[in-house]
Each structure stands twice: as structure tokens, then as C-alpha cells.
C-alpha atoms as a PDB file:
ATOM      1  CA  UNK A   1       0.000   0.000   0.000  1.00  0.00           C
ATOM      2  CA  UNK A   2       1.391   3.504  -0.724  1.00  0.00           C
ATOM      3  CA  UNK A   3       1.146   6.593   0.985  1.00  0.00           C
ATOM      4  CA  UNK A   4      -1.617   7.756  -0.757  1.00  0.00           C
ATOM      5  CA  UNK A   5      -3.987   5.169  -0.258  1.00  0.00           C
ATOM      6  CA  UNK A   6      -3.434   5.109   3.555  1.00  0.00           C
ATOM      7  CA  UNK A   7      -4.576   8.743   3.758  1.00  0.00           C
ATOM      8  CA  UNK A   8      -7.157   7.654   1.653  1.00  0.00           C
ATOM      9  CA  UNK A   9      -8.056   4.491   3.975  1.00  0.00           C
ATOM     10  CA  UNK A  10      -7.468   6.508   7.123  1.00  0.00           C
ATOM     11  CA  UNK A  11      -9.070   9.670   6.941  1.00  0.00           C
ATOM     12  CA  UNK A  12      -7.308  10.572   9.746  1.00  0.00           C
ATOM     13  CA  UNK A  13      -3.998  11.233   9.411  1.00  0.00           C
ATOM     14  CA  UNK A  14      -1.675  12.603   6.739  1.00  0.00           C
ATOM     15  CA  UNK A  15       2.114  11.235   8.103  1.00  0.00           C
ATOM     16  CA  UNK A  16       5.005  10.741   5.767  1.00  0.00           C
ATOM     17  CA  UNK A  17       4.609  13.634   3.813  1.00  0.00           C
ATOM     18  CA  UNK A  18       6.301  16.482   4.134  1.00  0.00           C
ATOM     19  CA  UNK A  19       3.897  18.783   2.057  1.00  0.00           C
ATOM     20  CA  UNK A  20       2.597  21.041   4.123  1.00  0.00           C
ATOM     21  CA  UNK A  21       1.346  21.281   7.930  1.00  0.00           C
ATOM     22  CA  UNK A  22      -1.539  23.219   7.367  1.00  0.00           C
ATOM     23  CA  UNK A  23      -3.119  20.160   5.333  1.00  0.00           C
ATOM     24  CA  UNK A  24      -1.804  18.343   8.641  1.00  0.00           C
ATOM     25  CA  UNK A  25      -3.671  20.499  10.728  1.00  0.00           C
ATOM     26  CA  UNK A  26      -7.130  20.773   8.465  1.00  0.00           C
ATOM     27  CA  UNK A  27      -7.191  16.532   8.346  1.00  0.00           C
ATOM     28  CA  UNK A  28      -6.697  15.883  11.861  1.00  0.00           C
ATOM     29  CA  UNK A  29      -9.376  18.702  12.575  1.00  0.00           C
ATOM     30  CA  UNK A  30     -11.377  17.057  10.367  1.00  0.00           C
ATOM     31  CA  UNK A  31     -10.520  13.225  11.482  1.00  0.00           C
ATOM     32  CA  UNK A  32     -11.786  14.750  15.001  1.00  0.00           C
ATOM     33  CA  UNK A  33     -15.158  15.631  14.063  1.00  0.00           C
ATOM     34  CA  UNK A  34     -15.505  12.399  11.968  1.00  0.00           C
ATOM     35  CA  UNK A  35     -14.416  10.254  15.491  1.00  0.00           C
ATOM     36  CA  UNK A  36     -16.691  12.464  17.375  1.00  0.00           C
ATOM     37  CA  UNK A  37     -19.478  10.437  15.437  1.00  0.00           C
ATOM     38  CA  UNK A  38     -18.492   7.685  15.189  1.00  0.00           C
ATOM     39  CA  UNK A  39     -19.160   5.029  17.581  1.00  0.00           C
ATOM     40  CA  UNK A  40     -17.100   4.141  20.775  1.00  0.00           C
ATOM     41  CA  UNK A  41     -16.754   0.776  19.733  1.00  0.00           C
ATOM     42  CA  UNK A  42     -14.842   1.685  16.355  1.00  0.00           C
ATOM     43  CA  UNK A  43     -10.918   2.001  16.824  1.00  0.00           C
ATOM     44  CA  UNK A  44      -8.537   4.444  15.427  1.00  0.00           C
ATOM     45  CA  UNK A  45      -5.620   2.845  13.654  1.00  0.00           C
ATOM     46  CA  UNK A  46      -2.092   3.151  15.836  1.00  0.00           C
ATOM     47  CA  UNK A  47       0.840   3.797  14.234  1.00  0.00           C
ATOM     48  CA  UNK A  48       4.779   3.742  14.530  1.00  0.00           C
ATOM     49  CA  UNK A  49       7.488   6.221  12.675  1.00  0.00           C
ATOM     50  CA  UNK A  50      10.825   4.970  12.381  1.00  0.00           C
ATOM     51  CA  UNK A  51      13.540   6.841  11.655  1.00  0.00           C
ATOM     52  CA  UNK A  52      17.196   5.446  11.540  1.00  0.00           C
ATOM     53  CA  UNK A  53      20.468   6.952  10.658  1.00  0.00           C
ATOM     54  CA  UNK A  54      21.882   5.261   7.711  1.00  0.00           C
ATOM     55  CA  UNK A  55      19.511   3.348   7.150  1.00  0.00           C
ATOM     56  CA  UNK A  56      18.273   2.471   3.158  1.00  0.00           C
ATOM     57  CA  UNK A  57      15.402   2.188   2.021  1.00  0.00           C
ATOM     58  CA  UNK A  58      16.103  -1.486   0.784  1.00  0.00           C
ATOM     59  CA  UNK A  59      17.882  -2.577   4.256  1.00  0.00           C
ATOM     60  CA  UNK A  60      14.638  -4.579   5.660  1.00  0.00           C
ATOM     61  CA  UNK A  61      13.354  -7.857   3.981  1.00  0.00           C
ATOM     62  CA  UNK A  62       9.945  -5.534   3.616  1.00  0.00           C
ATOM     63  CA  UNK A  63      11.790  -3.799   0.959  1.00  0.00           C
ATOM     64  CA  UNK A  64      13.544  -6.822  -0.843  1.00  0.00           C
ATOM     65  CA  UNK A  65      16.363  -7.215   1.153  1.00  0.00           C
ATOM     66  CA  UNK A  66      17.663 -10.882   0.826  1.00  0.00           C
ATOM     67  CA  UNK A  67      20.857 -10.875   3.572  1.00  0.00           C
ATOM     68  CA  UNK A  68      19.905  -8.902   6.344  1.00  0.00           C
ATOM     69  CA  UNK A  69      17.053 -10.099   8.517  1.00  0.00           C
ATOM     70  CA  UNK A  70      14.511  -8.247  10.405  1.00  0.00           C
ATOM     71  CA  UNK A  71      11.959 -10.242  10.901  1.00  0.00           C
ATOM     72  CA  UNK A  72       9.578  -7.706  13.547  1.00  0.00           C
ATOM     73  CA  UNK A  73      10.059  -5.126  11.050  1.00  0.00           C
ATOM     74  CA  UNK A  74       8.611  -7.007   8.671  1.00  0.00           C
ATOM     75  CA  UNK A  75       5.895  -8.683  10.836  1.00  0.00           C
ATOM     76  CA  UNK A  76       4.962  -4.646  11.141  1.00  0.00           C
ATOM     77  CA  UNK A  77       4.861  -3.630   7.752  1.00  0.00           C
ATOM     78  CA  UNK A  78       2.412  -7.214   6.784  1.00  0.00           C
ATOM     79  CA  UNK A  79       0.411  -6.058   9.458  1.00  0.00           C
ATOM     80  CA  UNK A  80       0.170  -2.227   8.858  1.00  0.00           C
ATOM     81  CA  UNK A  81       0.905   0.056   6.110  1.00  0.00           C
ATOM     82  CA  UNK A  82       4.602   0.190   4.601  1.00  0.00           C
ATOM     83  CA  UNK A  83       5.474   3.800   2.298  1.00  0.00           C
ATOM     84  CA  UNK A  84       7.070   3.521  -1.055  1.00  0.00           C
ATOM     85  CA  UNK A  85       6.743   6.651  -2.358  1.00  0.00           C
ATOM     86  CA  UNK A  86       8.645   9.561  -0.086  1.00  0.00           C
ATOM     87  CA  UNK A  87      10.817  12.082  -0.049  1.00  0.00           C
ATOM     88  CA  UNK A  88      12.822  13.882   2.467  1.00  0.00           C
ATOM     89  CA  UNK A  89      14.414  17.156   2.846  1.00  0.00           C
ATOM     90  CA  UNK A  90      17.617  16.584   3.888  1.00  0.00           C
ATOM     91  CA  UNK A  91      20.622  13.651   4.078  1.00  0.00           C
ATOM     92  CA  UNK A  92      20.775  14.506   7.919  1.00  0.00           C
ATOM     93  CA  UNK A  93      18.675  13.270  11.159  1.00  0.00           C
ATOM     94  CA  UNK A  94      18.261  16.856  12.488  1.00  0.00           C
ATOM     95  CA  UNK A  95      16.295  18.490   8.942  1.00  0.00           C
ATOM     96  CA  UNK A  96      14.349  15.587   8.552  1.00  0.00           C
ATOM     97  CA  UNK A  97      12.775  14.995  11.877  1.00  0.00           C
ATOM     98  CA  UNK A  98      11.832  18.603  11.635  1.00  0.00           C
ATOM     99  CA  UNK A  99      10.534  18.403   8.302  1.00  0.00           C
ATOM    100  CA  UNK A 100       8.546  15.126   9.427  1.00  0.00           C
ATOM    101  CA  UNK A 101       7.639  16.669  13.372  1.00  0.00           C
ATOM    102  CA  UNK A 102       6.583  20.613  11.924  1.00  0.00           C
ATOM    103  CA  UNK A 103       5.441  20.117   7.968  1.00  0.00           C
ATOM    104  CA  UNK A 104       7.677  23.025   7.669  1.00  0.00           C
ATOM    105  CA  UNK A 105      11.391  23.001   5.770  1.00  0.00           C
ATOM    106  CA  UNK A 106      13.926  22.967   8.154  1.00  0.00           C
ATOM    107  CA  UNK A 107      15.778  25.669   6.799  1.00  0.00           C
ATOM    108  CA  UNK A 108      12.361  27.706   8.331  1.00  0.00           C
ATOM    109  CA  UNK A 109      13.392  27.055  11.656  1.00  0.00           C
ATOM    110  CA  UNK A 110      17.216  27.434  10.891  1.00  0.00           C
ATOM    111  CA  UNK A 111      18.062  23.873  11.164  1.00  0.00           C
ATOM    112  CA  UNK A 112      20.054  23.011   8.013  1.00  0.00           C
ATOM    113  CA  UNK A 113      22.160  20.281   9.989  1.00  0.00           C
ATOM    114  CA  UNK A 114      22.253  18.419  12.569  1.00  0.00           C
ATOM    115  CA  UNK A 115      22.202  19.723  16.122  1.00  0.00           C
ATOM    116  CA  UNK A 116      25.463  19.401  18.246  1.00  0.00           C
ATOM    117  CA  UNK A 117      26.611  21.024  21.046  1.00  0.00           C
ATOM    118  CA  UNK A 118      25.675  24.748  22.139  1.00  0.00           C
ATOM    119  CA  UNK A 119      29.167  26.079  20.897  1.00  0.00           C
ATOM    120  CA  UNK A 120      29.016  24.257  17.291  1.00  0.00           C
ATOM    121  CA  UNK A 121      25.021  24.752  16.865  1.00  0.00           C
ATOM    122  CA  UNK A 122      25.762  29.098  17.731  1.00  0.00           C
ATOM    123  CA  UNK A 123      28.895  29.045  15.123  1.00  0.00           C
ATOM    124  CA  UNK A 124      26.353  27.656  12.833  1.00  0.00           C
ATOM    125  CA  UNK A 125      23.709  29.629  12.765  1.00  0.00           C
ATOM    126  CA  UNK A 126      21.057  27.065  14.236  1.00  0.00           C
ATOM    127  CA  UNK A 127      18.835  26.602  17.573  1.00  0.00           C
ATOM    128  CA  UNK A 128      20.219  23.995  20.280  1.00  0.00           C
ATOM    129  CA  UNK A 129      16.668  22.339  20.061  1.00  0.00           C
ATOM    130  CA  UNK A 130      13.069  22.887  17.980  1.00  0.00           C
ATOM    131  CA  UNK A 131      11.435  25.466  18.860  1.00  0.00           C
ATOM    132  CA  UNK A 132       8.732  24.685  21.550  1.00  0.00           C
ATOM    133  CA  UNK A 133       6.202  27.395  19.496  1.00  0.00           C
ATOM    134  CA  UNK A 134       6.318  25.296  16.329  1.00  0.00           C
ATOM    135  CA  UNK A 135       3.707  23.235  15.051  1.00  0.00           C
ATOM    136  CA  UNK A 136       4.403  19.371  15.572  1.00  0.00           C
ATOM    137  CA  UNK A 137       2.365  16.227  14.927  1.00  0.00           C
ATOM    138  CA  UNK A 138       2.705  14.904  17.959  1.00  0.00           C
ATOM    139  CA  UNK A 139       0.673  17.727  19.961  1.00  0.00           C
ATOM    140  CA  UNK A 140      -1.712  17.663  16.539  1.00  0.00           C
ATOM    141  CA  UNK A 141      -2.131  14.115  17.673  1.00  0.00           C
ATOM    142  CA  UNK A 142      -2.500  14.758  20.963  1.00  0.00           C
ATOM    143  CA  UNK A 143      -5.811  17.798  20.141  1.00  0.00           C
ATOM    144  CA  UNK A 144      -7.864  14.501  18.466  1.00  0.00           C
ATOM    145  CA  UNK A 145      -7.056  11.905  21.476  1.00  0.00           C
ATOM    146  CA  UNK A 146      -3.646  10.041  20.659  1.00  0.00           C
ATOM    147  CA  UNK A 147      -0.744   9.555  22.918  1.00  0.00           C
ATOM    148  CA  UNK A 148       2.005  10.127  21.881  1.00  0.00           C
ATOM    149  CA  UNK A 149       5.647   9.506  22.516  1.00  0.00           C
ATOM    150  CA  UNK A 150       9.731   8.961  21.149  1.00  0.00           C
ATOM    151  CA  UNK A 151      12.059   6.555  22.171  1.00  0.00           C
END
């Protein structure tokens, strides 16, 4: 299943995509008023983000890989949805889980790299950390009844 037809399944939740937070924001409003509704009985689908350092697309047997083994992983993706069409903003950790947490281009919230210490981030140009006041997915999450949380 792609990307597209999730957010078409779900109704609920636009993740992966990078486009915009505003059409975030205006389908999990929407998603709220639809579960408002709906029954009690009917569940909302969980979900799980992953996001690895060096980590290729084709490194899980999901994907077609035939030597390494990750056998959860894949167990996952069989059960739930797996994305083949995506694109991120940047080669490093710090852009992209901005991009992914905000909607917004990194470069917005002056994180073109990734975040270091205090000294190297200030030489740099960039925060030491995202700025609290910026939209995120989680607390959009959070507004229509999810927990949320990293590890």
C-alpha cells in the first residue's frame, strides 16, 4: 500500500509527507469531528514512525532485502501500512525529523544540519533544540485523542 492510499483508507492522518502542515492540521481537525461520530466501539488505527540513521530504504526484507534479517520489522509492515513513495528534505537526522515533526522546511526554523553542542550549533547559525512554538504532529495528535511519545 502507498502513501496515498493510507490517507485515503485513514481519513485521519496525513504522516510521511512532508507537504505542508496546514493540510496536517485541516485533516486531523477534520478526522476529530468524523471520530466524534463515530461510535465508541470503532478504533482508530495506531501507528509507529521509524527513523534510523543510515539506514536504506532497501535494508529490511519488507523492501527486498535478501541478507539482512529483520523479521519484527517485517511482521509490522504485513500487518500495517509500509510507504514507497517519499521524499525527504535533507541527508541529515536533524532536517528531517523537523521536516517530518513541523510540515515546515527545516531551513524555516534554521536547522540546516544536525544539532550538536551549544558552541558548534551558535557558530552555525542554528537553535540547540526545535522550537517549543512550532507546530508538531505529535501535539496535533494529541488535540484529536492520541498519545504520543519517542524513544
Amino acid at each position: 500500500m502507498n502513501r496515498r492510499d493510507f490517507v485515503g483508507l485513514s481519513g485521519k492522518i496525513v504522516a510521511g509527507s512532508v507537504a505542508s502542515m496546514a493540510a496536517l492540521q485541516e485533516s486531523l481537525v477534520s478526522a476529530a469531528g468524523a471520530s466524534e461520530r463515530k461510535s465508541a466501539t470503532q478504533r482508530r488505527p495506531n501507528f509507529v514512525f521509524i527513523l534510523a540513521d543510515d539506514w536504506g530504504w532497501g535494508d529490511l526484507g519488507c523492501y527486498g532485502h535478501r541478507r539482512l534479517r529483520t523479521p519484527n520489522l517485517d511482521r509490522m509492515a504485513r500487518q500495517g501500512t509500509l510507504f514507497t513513495q517519499f521524499y525527504v528534505t535533507s541527508g541529515v537526522c536533524s532536517p528531517t525529523r523537523t521536516s517530518f515533526m513541523t510540515g515546515l522546511f527545516p531551513a524555516r526554523l534554521r536547522i540546516h544540519g544536525h544539532l550538536a553542542t551549544a558552541e558548534q550549533n551558535q557558530a552555525r547559525g542554528m537553535p540547540n533544540f526545535l522550537d517549543p512554538k512550532a507546530p508538531n504532529v505529535a501535539a496535533l495528535l494529541k488535540q484529536v485523542g492520541y498519545t504520543t511519545a519517542h524513544f
